[in-house]
N, C-alpha and C. Protein backbone atom coordinates (compact mmCIF):
# COMPACT_ATOMS: atom_id res chain seq x y z
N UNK A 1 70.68 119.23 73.50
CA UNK A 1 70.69 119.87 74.79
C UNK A 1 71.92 119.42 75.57
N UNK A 2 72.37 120.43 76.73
CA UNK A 2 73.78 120.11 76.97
C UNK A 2 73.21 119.78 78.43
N UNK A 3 73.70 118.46 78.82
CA UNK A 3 73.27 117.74 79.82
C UNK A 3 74.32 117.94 81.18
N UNK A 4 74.71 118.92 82.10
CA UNK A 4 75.74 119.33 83.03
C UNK A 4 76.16 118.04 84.09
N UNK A 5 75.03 117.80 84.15
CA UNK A 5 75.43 116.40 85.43
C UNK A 5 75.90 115.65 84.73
N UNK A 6 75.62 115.04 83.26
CA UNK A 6 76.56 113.88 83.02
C UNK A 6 77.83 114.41 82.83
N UNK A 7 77.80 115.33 82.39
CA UNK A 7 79.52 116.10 81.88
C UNK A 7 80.35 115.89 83.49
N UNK A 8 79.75 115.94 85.16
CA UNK A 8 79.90 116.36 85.95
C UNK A 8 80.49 114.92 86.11
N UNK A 9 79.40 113.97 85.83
CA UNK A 9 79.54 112.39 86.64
C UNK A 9 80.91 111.88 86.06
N UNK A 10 80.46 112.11 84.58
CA UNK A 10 81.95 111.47 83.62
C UNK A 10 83.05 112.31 83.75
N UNK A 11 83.89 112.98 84.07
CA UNK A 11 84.32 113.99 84.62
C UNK A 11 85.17 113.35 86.05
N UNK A 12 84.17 112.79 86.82
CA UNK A 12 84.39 112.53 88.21
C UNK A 12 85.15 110.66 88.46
N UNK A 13 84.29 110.36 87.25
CA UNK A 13 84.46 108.88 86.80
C UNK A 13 86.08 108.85 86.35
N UNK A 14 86.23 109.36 85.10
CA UNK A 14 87.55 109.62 84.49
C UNK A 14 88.71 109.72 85.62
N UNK A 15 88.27 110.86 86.05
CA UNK A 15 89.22 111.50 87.43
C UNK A 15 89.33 109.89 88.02
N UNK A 16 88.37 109.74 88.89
CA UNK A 16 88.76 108.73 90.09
C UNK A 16 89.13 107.62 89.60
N UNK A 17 89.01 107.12 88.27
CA UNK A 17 89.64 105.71 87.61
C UNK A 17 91.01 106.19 87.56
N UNK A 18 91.65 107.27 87.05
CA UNK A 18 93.08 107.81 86.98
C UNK A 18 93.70 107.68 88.01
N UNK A 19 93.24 108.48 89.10
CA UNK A 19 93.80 108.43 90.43
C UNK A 19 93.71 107.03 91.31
N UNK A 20 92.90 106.03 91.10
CA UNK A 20 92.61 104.84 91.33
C UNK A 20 93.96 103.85 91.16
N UNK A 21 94.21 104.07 89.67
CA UNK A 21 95.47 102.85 89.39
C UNK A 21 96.57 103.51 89.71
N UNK A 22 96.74 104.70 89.97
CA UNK A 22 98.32 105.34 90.47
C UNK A 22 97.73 104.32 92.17
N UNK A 23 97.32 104.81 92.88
CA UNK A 23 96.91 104.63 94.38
C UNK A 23 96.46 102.99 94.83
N UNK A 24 96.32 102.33 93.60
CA UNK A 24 96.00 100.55 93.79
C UNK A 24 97.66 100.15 93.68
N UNK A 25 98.51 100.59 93.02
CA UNK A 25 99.84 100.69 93.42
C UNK A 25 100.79 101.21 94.40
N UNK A 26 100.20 102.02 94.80
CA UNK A 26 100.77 102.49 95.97
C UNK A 26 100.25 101.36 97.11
N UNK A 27 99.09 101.20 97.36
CA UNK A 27 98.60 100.35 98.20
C UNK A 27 99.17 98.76 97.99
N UNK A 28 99.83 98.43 96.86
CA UNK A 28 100.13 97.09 97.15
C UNK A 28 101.82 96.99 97.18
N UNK A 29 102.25 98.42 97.38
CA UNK A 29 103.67 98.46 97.91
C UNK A 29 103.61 98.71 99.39
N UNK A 30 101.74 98.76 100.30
CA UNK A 30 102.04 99.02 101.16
C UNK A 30 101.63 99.80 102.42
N UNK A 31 101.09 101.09 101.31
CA UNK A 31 100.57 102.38 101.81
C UNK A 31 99.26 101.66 102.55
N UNK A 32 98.52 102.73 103.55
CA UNK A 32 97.60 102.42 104.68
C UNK A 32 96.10 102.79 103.05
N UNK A 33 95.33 101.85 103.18
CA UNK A 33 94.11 101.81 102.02
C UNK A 33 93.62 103.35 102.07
N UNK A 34 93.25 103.25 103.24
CA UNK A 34 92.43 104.72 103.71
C UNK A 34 93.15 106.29 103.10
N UNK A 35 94.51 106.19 103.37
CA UNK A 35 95.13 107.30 102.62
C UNK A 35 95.29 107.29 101.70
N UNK A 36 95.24 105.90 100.89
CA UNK A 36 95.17 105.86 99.36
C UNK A 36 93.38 105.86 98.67
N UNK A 37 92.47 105.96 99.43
CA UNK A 37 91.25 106.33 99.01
C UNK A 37 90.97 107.80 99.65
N UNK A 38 91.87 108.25 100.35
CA UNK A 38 91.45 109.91 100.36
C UNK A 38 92.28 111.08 99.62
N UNK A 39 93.90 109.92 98.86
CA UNK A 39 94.41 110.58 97.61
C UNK A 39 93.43 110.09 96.39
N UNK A 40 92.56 109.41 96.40
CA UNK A 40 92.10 109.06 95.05
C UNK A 40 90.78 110.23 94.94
N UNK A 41 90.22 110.67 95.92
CA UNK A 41 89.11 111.27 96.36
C UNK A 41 89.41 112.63 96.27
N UNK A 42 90.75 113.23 96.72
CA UNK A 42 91.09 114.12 96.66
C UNK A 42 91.89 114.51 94.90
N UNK A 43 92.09 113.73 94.66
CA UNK A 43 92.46 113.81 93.32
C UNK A 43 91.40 113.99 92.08
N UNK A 44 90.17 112.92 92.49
CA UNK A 44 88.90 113.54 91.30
C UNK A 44 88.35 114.99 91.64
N UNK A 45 88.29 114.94 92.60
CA UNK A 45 87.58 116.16 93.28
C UNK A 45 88.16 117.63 92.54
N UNK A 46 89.67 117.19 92.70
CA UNK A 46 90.84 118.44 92.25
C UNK A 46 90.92 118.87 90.66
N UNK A 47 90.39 117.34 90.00
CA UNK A 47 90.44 117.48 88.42
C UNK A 47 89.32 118.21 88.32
N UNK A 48 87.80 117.43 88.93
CA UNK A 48 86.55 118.07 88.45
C UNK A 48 86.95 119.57 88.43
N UNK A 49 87.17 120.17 89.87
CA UNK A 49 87.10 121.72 90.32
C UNK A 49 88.21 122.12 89.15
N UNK A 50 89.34 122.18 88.87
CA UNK A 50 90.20 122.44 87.62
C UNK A 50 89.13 122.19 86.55
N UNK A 51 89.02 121.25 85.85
CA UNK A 51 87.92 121.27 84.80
C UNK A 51 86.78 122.44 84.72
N UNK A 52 86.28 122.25 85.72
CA UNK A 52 85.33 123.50 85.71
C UNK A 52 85.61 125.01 85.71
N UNK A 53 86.58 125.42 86.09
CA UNK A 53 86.93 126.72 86.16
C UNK A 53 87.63 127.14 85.02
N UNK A 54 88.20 126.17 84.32
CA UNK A 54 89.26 126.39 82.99
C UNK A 54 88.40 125.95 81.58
């Protein structure tokens, strides 16, 4: 059986670990945390929605 929420969670996981270590670098050259957790947020969000439609 094909289970959608985990495909959804791992999916979201993947995404935000990716976007995480680009943006834990940015943040220790500097950047304000908060804009680097609403590019990391905005970045899983952008893969999931791409993933899903393609």
């Amino acid at each position: 059986m094909h289970n959608l929420q985990k495909d959804w969670i791992g999916s979201v996981a993947i995404a935000a670990l990716g976007a995480g270590v680009i943006t834990s670098f940015a943040v220790a050259q500097g950047q304000n945390p908060f804009v680097g957790l609403g590019i990391t947020v905005f970045a899983a969000v952008s893969a999931v929605a791409i993933d899903h439609f393609l």
